[in-house]
Every structure is written in structure tokens, then in C-alpha cells.
N, C-alpha and C. Protein backbone atom coordinates (compact mmCIF):
# COMPACT_ATOMS: atom_id res chain seq x y z
N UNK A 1 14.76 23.35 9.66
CA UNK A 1 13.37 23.50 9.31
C UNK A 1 12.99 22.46 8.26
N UNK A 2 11.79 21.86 8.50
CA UNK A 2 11.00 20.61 7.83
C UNK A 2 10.40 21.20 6.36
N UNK A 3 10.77 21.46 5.46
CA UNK A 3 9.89 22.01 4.12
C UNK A 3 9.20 20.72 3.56
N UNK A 4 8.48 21.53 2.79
CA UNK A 4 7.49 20.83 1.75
C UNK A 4 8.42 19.38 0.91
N UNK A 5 9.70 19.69 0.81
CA UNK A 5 10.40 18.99 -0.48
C UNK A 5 11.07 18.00 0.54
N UNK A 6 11.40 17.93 2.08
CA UNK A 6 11.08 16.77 2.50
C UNK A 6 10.81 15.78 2.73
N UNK A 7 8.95 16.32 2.74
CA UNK A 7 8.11 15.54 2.91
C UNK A 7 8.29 14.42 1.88
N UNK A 8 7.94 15.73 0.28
CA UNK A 8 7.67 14.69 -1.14
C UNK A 8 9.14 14.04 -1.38
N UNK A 9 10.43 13.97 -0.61
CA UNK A 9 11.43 12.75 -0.69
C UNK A 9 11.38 11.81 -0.77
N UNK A 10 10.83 11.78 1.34
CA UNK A 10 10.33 10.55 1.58
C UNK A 10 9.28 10.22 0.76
N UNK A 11 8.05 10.72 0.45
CA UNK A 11 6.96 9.91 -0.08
C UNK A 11 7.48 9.30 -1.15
N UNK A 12 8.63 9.75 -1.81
CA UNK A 12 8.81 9.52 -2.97
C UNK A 12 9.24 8.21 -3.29
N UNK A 13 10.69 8.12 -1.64
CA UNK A 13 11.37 6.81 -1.63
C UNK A 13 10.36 6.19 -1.45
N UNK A 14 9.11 6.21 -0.19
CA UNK A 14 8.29 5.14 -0.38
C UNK A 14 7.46 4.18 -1.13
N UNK A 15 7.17 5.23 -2.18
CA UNK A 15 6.56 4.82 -3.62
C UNK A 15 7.62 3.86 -4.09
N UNK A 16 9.18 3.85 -4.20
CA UNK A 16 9.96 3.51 -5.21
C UNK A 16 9.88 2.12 -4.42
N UNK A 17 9.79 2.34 -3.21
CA UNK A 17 10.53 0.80 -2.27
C UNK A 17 8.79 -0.21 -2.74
N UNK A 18 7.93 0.85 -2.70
CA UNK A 18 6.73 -0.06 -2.56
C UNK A 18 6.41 -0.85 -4.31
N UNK A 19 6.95 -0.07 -5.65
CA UNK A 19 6.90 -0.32 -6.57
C UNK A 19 7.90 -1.37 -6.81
N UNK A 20 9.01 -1.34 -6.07
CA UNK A 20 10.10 -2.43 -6.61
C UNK A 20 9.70 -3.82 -5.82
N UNK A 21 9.15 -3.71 -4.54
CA UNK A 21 8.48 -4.87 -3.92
C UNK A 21 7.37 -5.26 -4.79
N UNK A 22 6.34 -4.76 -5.29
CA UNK A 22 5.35 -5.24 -5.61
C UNK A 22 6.09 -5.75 -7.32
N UNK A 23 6.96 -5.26 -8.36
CA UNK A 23 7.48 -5.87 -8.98
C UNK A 23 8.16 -6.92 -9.02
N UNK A 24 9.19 -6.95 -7.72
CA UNK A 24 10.54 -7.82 -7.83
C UNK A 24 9.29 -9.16 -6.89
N UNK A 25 9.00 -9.09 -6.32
CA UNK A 25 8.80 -10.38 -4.98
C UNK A 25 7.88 -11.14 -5.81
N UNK A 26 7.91 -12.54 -5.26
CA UNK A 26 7.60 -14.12 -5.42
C UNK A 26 6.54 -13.84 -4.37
N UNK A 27 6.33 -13.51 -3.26
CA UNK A 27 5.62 -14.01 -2.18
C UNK A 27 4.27 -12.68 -2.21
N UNK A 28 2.91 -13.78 -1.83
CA UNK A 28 2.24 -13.09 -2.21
C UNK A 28 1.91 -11.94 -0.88
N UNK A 29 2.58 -11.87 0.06
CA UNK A 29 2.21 -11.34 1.30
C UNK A 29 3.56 -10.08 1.09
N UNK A 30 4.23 -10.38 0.60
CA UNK A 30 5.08 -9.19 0.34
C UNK A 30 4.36 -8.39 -0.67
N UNK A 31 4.25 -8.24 -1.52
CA UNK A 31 3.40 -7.60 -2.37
C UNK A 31 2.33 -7.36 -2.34
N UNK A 32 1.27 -7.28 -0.65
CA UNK A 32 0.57 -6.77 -0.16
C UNK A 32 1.46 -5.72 0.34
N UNK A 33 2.35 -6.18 1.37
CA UNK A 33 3.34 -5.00 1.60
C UNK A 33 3.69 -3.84 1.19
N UNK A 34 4.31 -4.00 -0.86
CA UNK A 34 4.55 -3.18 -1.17
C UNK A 34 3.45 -2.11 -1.52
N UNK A 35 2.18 -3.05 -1.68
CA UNK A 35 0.64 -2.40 -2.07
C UNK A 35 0.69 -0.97 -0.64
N UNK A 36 1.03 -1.58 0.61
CA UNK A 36 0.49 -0.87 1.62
C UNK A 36 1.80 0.56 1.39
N UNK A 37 3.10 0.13 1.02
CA UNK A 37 3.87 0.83 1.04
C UNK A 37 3.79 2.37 0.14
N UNK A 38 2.82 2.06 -1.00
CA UNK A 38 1.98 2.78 -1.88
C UNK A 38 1.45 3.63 -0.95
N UNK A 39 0.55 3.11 -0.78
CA UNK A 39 -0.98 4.06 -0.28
C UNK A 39 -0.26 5.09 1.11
N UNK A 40 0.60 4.31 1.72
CA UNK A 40 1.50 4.98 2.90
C UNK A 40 2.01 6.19 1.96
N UNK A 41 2.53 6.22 1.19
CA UNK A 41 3.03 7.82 0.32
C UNK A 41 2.52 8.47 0.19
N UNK A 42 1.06 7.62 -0.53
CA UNK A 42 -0.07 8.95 -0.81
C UNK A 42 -0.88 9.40 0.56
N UNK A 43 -0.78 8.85 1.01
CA UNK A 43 -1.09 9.70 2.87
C UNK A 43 -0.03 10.51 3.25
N UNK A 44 1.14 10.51 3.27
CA UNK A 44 2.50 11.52 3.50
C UNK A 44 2.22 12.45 2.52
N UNK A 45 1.47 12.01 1.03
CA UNK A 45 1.62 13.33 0.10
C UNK A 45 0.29 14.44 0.97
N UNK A 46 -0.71 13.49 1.04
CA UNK A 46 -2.12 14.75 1.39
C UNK A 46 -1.75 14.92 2.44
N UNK A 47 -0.89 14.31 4.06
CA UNK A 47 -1.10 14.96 4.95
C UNK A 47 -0.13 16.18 4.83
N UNK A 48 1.06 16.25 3.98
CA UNK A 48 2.10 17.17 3.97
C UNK A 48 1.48 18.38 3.08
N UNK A 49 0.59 18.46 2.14
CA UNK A 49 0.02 19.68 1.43
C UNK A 49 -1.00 19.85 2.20
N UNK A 50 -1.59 19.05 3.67
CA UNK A 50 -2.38 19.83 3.89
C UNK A 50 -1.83 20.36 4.67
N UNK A 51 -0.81 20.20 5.66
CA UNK A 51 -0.07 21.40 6.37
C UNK A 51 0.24 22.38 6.13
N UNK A 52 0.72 22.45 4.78
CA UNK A 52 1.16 23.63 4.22
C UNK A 52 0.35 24.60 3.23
N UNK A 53 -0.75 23.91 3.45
CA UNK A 53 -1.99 24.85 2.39
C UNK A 53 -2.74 25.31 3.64
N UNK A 54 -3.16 26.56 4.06
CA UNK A 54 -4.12 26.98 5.10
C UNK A 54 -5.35 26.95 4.58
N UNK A 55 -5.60 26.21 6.00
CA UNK A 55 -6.78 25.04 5.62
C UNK A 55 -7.15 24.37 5.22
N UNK A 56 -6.20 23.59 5.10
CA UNK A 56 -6.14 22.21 3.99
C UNK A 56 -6.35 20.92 4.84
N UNK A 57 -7.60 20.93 5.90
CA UNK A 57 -8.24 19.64 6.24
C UNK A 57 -8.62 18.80 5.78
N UNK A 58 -8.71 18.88 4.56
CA UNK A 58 -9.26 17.62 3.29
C UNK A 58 -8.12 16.76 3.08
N UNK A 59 -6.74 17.00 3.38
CA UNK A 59 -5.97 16.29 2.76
C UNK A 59 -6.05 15.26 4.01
N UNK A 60 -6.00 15.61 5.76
CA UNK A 60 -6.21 14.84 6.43
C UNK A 60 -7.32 13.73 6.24
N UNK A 61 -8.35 14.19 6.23
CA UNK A 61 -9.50 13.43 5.59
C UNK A 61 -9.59 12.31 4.74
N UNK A 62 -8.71 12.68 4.34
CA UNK A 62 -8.47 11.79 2.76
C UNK A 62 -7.69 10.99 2.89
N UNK A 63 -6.61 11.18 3.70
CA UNK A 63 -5.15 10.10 4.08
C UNK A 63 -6.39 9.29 5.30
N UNK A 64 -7.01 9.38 6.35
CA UNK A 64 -7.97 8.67 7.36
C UNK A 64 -9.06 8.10 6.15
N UNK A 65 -9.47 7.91 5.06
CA UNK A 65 -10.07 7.64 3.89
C UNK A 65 -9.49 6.70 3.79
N UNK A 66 -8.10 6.64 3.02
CA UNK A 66 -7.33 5.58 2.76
C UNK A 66 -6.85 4.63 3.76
N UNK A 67 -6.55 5.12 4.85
CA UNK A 67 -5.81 4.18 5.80
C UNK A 67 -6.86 3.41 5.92
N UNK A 68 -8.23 3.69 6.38
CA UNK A 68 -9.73 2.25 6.25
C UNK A 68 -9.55 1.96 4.64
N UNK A 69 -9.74 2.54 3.73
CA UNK A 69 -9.72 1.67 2.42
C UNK A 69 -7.98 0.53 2.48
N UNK A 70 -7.49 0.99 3.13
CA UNK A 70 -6.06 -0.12 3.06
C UNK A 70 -6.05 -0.99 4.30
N UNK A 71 -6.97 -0.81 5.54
CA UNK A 71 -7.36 -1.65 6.40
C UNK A 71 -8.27 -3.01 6.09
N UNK A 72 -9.15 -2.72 4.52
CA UNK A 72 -10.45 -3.32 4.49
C UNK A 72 -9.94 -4.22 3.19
N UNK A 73 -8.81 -3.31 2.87
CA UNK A 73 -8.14 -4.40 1.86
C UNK A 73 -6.83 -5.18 1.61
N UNK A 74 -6.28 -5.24 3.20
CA UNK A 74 -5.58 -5.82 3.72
C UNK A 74 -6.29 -7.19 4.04
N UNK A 75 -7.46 -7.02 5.14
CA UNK A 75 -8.15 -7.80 5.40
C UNK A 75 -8.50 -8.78 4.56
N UNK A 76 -9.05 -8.09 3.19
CA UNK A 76 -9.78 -9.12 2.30
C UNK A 76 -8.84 -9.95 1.24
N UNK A 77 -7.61 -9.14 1.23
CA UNK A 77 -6.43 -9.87 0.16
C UNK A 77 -6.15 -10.70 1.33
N UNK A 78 -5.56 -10.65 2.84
CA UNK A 78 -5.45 -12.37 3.82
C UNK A 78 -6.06 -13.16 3.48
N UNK A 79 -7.58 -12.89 3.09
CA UNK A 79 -8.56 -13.99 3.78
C UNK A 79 -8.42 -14.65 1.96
N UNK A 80 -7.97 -14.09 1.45
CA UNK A 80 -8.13 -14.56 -0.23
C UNK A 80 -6.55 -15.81 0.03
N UNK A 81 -5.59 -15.29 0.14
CA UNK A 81 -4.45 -15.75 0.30
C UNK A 81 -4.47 -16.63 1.09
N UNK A 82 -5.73 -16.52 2.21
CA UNK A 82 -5.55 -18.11 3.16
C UNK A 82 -5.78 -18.83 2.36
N UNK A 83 -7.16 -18.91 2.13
CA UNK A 83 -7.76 -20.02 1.17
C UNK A 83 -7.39 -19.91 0.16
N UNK A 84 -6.51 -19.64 -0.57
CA UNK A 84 -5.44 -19.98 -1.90
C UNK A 84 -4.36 -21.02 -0.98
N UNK A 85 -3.76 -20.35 -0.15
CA UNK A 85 -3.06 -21.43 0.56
C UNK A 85 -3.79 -22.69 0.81
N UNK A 86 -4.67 -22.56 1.73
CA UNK A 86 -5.67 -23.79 2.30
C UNK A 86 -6.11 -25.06 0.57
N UNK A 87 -6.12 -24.30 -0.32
CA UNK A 87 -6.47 -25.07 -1.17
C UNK A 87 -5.28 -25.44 -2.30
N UNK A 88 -4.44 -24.78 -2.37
CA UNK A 88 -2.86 -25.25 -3.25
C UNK A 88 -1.63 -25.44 -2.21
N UNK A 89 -1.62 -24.64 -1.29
CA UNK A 89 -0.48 -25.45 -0.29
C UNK A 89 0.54 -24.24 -1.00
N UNK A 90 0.51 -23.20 -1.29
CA UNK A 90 1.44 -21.94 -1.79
C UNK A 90 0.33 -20.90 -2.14
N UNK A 91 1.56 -19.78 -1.55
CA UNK A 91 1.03 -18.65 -1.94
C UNK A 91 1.66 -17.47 -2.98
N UNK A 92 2.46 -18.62 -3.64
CA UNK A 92 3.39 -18.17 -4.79
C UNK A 92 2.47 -17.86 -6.53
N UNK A 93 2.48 -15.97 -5.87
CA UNK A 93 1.22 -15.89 -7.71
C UNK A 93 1.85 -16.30 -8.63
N UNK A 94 3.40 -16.79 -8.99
CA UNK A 94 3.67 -18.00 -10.09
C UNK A 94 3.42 -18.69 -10.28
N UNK A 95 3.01 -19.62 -9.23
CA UNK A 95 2.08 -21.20 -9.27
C UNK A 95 0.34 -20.85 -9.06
N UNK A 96 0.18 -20.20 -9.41
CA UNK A 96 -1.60 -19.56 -8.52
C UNK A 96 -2.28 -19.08 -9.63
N UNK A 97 -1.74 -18.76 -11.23
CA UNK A 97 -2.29 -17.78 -12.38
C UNK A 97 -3.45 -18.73 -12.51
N UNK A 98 -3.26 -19.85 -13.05
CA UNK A 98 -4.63 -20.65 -13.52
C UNK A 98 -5.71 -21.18 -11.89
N UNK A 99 -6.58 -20.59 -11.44
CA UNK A 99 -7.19 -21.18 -10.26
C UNK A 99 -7.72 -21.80 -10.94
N UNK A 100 -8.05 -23.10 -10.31
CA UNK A 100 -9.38 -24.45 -10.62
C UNK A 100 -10.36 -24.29 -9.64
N UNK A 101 -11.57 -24.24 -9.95
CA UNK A 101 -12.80 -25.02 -9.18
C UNK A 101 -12.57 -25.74 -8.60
């Protein structure tokens, strides 16, 4: 049987894997990754309390909330990262802190 303390494991490892990517990595497309690896937990956290709370449709709601808020900002961190590329030739945020005009 699947319990509650499961669920919050995994979410938990996912948080840790998504916090050590977005700490440890050089590359700026990995650390979108670990960004997504985030928000992926906190959707495992609301969809798993809402299973187990009767009637807890809000938590669904809320994880379909985020997955478009992490669709729309997936999108807009690429299109930032192209044209950081397109205009320095890296997408390394070590070489990228000072942007120029």
C-alpha cells in the first residue's frame, strides 16, 4: 500500500536533486532543469494531499496552475538564453553577470 510518506520521499528527493542542480551546474539550461525539478515536487506535494484529504480538488488545480506557470517560464528563460547565446557565444551565468548594451 502507497501512503502519504511515500509520496513526500519522493517529492522530497526531487527537491534535493533539483536544489543541488540549480546550485552545483555551470550550464545555464541545466539549472532551468533543476528550476523545473522544483516545481515537479511541489505538484507531487498538492497532488498527493489532495488524494488523501476528501475533497481535496484544489490541490489538483493548483499542481495544473503550476505546470502552465512552468510551461510559460520555460519558454521565456529559452528565448532569454538564446539571445544571451546569439549575442556572447555562451550560456555560461559565470561569463554572463555583467550584460552590455
Amino acid at each position: 500500500m502507497i501512503t502519504l510518506s511515500h509520496f513526500m520521499v519522493v517529492s522530497a528527493l526531487l527537491f534535493v536533486f533539483g536544489m543541488f542542480a540549480v546550485l552545483t551546474r555551470r550550464n545555464a539550461i541545466a539549472i532551468l532543469m533543476g528550476i523545473e525539478l522544483i516545481l515537479n515536487s511541489a505538484n507531487l506535494n498538492f497532488v498527493a494531499f489532495s488524494r488523501y484529504v476528501v475533497g481535496g480538488v484544489a490541490g489538483q488545480m493548483i499542481a495544473v496552475f503550476v505546470i502552465v506557470l512552468a510551461a510559460a517560464e520555460a519558454a521565456v528563460a529559452l528565448a532569454i538564453i538564446l539571445d544571451i547565446y546569439q549575442k556572447l557565444g555562451t550560456i555560461s551565468p559565470d561569463e554572463t553577470r555583467e550584460l552590455k548594451g
